[in-house]
N, C-alpha and C. Protein backbone atom coordinates (compact mmCIF):
# COMPACT_ATOMS: atom_id res chain seq x y z
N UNK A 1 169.23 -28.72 53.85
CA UNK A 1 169.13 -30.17 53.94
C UNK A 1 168.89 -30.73 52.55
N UNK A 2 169.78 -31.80 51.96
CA UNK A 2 169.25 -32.37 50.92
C UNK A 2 168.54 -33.68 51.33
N UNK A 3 167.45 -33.55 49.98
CA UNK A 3 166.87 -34.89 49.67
C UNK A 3 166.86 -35.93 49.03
N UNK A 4 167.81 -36.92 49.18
CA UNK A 4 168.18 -37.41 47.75
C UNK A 4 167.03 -38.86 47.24
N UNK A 5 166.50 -38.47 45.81
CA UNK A 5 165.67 -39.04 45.40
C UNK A 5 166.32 -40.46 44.98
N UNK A 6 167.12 -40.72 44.76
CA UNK A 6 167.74 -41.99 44.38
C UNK A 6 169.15 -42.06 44.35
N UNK A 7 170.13 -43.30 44.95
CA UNK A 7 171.38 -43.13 44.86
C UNK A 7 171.69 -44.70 43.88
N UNK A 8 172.25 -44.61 43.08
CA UNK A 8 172.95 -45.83 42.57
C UNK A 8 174.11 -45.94 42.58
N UNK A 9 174.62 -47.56 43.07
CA UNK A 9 176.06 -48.01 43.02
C UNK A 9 176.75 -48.70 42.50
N UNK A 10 177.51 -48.61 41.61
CA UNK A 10 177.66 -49.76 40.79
C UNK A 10 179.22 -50.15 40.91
N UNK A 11 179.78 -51.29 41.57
CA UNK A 11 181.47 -51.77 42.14
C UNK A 11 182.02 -52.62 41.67
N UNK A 12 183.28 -52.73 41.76
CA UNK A 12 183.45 -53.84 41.05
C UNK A 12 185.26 -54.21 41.80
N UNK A 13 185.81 -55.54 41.94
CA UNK A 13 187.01 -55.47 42.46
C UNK A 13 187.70 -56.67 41.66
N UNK A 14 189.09 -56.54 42.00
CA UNK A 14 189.78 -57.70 40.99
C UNK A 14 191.14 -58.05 42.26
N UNK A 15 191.44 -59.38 42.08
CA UNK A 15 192.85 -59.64 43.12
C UNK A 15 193.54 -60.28 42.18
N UNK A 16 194.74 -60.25 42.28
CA UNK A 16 195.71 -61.43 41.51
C UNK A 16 196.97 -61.22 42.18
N UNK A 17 196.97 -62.72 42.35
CA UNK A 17 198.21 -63.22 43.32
C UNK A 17 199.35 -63.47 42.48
N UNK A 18 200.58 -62.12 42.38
CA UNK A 18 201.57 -62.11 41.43
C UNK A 18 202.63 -63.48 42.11
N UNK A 19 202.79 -63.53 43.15
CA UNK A 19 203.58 -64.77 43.79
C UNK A 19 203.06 -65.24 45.00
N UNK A 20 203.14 -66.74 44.49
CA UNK A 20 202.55 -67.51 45.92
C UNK A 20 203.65 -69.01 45.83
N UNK A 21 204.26 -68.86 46.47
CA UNK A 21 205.23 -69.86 47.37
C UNK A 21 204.94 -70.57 48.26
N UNK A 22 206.12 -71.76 49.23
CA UNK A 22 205.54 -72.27 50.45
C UNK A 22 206.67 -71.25 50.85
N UNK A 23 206.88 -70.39 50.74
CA UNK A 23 207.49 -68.87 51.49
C UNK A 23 206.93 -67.79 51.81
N UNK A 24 206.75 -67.32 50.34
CA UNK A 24 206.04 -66.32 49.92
C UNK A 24 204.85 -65.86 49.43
N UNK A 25 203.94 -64.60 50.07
CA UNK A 25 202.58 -64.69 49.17
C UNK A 25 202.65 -62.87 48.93
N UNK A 26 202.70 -63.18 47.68
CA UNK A 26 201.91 -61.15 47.42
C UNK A 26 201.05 -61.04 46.59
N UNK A 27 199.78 -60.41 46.88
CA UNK A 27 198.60 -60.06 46.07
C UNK A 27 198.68 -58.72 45.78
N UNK A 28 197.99 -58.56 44.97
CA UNK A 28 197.35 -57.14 44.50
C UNK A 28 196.06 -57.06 43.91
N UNK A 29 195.52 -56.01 44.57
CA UNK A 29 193.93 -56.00 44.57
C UNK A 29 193.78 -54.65 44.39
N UNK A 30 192.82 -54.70 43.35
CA UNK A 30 192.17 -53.26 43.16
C UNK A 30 190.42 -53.29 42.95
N UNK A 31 189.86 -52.10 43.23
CA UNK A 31 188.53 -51.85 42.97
C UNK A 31 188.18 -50.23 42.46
N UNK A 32 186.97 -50.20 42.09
CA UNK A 32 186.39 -49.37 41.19
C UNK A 32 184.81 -49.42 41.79
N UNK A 33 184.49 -47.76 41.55
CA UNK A 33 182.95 -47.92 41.78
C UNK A 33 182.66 -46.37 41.61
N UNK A 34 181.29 -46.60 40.65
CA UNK A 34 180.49 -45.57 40.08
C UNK A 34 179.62 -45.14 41.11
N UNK A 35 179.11 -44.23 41.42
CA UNK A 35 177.64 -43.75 41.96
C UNK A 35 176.64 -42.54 41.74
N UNK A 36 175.60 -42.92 41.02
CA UNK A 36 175.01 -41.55 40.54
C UNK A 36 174.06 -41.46 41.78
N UNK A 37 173.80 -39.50 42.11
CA UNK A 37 172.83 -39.29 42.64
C UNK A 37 172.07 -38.43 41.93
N UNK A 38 170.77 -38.66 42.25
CA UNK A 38 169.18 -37.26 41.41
C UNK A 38 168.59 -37.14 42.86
N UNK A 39 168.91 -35.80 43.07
CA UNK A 39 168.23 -35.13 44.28
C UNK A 39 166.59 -34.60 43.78
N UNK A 40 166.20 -34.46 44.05
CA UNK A 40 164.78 -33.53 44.25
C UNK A 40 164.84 -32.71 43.88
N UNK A 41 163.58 -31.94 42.88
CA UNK A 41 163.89 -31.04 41.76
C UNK A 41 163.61 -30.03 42.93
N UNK A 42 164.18 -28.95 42.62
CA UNK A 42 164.37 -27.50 43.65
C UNK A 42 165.44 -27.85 44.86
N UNK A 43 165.92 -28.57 44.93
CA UNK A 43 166.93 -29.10 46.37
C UNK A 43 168.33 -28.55 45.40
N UNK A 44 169.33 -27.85 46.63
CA UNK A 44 170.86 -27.75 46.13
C UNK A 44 171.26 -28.38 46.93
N UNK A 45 172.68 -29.00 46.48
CA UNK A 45 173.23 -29.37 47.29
C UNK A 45 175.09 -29.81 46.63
N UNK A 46 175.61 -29.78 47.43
CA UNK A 46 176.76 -29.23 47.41
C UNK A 46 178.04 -30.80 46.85
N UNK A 47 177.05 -31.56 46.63
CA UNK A 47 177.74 -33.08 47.09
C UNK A 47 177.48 -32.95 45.12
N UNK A 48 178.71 -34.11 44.32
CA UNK A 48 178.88 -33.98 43.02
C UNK A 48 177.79 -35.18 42.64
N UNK A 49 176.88 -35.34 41.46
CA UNK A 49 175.64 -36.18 41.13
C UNK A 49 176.73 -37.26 40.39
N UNK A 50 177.79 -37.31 40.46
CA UNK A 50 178.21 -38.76 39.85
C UNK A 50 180.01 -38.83 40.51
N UNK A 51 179.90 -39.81 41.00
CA UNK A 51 181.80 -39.92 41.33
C UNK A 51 182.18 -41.16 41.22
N UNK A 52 183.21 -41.50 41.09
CA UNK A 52 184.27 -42.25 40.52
C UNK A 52 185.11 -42.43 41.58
N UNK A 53 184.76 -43.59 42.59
CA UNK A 53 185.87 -44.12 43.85
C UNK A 53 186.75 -45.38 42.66
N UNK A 54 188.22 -45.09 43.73
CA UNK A 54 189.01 -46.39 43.25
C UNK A 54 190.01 -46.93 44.92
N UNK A 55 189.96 -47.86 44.76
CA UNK A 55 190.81 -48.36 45.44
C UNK A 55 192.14 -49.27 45.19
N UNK A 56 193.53 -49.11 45.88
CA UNK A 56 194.52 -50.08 45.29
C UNK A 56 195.26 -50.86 46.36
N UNK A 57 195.50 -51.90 46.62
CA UNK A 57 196.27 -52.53 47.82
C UNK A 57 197.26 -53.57 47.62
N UNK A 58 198.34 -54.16 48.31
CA UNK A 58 199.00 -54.60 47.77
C UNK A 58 199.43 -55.36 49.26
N UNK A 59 199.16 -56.76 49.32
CA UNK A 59 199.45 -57.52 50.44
C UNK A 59 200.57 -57.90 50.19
N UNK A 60 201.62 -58.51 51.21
CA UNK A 60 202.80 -59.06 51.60
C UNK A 60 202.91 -60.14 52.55
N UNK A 61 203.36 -61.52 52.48
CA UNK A 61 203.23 -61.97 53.47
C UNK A 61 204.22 -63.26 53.37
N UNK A 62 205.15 -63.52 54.73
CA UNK A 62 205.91 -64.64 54.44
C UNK A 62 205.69 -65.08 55.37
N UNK A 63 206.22 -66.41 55.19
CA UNK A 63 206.07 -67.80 56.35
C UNK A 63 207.52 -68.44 56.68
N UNK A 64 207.31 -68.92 57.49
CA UNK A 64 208.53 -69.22 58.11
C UNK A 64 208.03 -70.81 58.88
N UNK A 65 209.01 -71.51 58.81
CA UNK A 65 208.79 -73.27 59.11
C UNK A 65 209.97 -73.17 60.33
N UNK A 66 209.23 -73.65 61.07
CA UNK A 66 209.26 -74.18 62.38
C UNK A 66 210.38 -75.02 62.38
N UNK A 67 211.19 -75.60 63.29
CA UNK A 67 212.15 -77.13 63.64
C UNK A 67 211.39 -77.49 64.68
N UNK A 68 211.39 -78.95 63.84
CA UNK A 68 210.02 -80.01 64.66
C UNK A 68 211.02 -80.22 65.91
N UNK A 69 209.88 -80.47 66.68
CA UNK A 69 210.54 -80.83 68.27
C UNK A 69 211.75 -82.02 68.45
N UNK A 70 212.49 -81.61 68.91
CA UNK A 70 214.13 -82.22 69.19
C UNK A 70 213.97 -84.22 69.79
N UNK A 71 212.42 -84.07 70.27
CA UNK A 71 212.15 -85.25 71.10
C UNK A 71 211.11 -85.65 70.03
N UNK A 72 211.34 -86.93 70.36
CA UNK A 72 210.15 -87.86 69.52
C UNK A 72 209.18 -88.16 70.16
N UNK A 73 207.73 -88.44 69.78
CA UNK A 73 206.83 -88.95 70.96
C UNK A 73 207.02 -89.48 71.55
N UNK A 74 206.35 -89.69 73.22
CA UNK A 74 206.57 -91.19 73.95
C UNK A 74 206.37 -92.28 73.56
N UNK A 75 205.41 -92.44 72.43
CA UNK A 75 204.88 -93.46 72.23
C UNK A 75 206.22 -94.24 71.22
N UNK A 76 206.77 -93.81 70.46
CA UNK A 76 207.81 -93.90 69.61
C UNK A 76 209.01 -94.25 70.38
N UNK A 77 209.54 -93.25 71.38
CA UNK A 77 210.71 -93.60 72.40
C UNK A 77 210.48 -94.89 73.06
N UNK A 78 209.69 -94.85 73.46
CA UNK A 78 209.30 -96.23 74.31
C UNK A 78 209.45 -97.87 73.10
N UNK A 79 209.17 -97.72 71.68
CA UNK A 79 209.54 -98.97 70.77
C UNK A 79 210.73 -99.07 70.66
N UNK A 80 211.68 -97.66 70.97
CA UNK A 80 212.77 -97.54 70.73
C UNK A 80 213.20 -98.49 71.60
N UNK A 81 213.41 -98.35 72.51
CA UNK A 81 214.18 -98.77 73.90
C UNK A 81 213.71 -100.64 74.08
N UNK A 82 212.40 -100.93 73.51
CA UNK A 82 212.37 -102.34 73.66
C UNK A 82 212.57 -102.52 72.09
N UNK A 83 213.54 -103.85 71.94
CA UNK A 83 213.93 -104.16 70.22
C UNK A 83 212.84 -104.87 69.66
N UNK A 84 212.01 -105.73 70.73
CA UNK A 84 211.17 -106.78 70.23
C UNK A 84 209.82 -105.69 70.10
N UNK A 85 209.94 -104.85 70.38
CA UNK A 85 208.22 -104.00 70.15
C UNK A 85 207.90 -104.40 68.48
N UNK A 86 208.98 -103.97 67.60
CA UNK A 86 208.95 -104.29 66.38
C UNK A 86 208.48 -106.03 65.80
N UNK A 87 208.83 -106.82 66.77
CA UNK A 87 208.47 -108.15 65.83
C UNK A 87 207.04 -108.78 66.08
């Protein structure tokens, strides 16, 4: 069994959005992170006292626009149809 006397973490992450459109969006994001451990003097243990995580990701994402509805409100159709609604 280990005992670990102290763990430290130290992280860090970054994003940047290479293209952003009213189409298109792609990011890329990465992170980084240190962590030291000091086990207990006389304890072994099998796990490394310092490592080096990274992470890399890369989002994708498009949009797509709708065709507005074929009908106009009621409220609108209905000025239509009387001429004097307007005066």
């Amino acid at each position: 069994m280990t005992n670990n006397r102290c763990r430290h973490t130290l992280g860090s992450g970054l994003a940047k959005r290479l293209i952003f459109t009213n189409r298109t969006d792609l990011k890329a994001i990465a992170a980084l992170a240190y962590t030291v451990e000091r086990h207990e003097p006389g304890t072994t243990s099998v796990a490394r006292p310092n490592e080096f995580d990274s992470a890399f990701s890369i989002q994708y994402s498009t949009f797509v626009l709708t065709q507005p509805p074929s009908t106009p409100p009621c409220g609108f159709t209905r000025a239509l149809s009387r001429p004097d609604a307007f005066v």
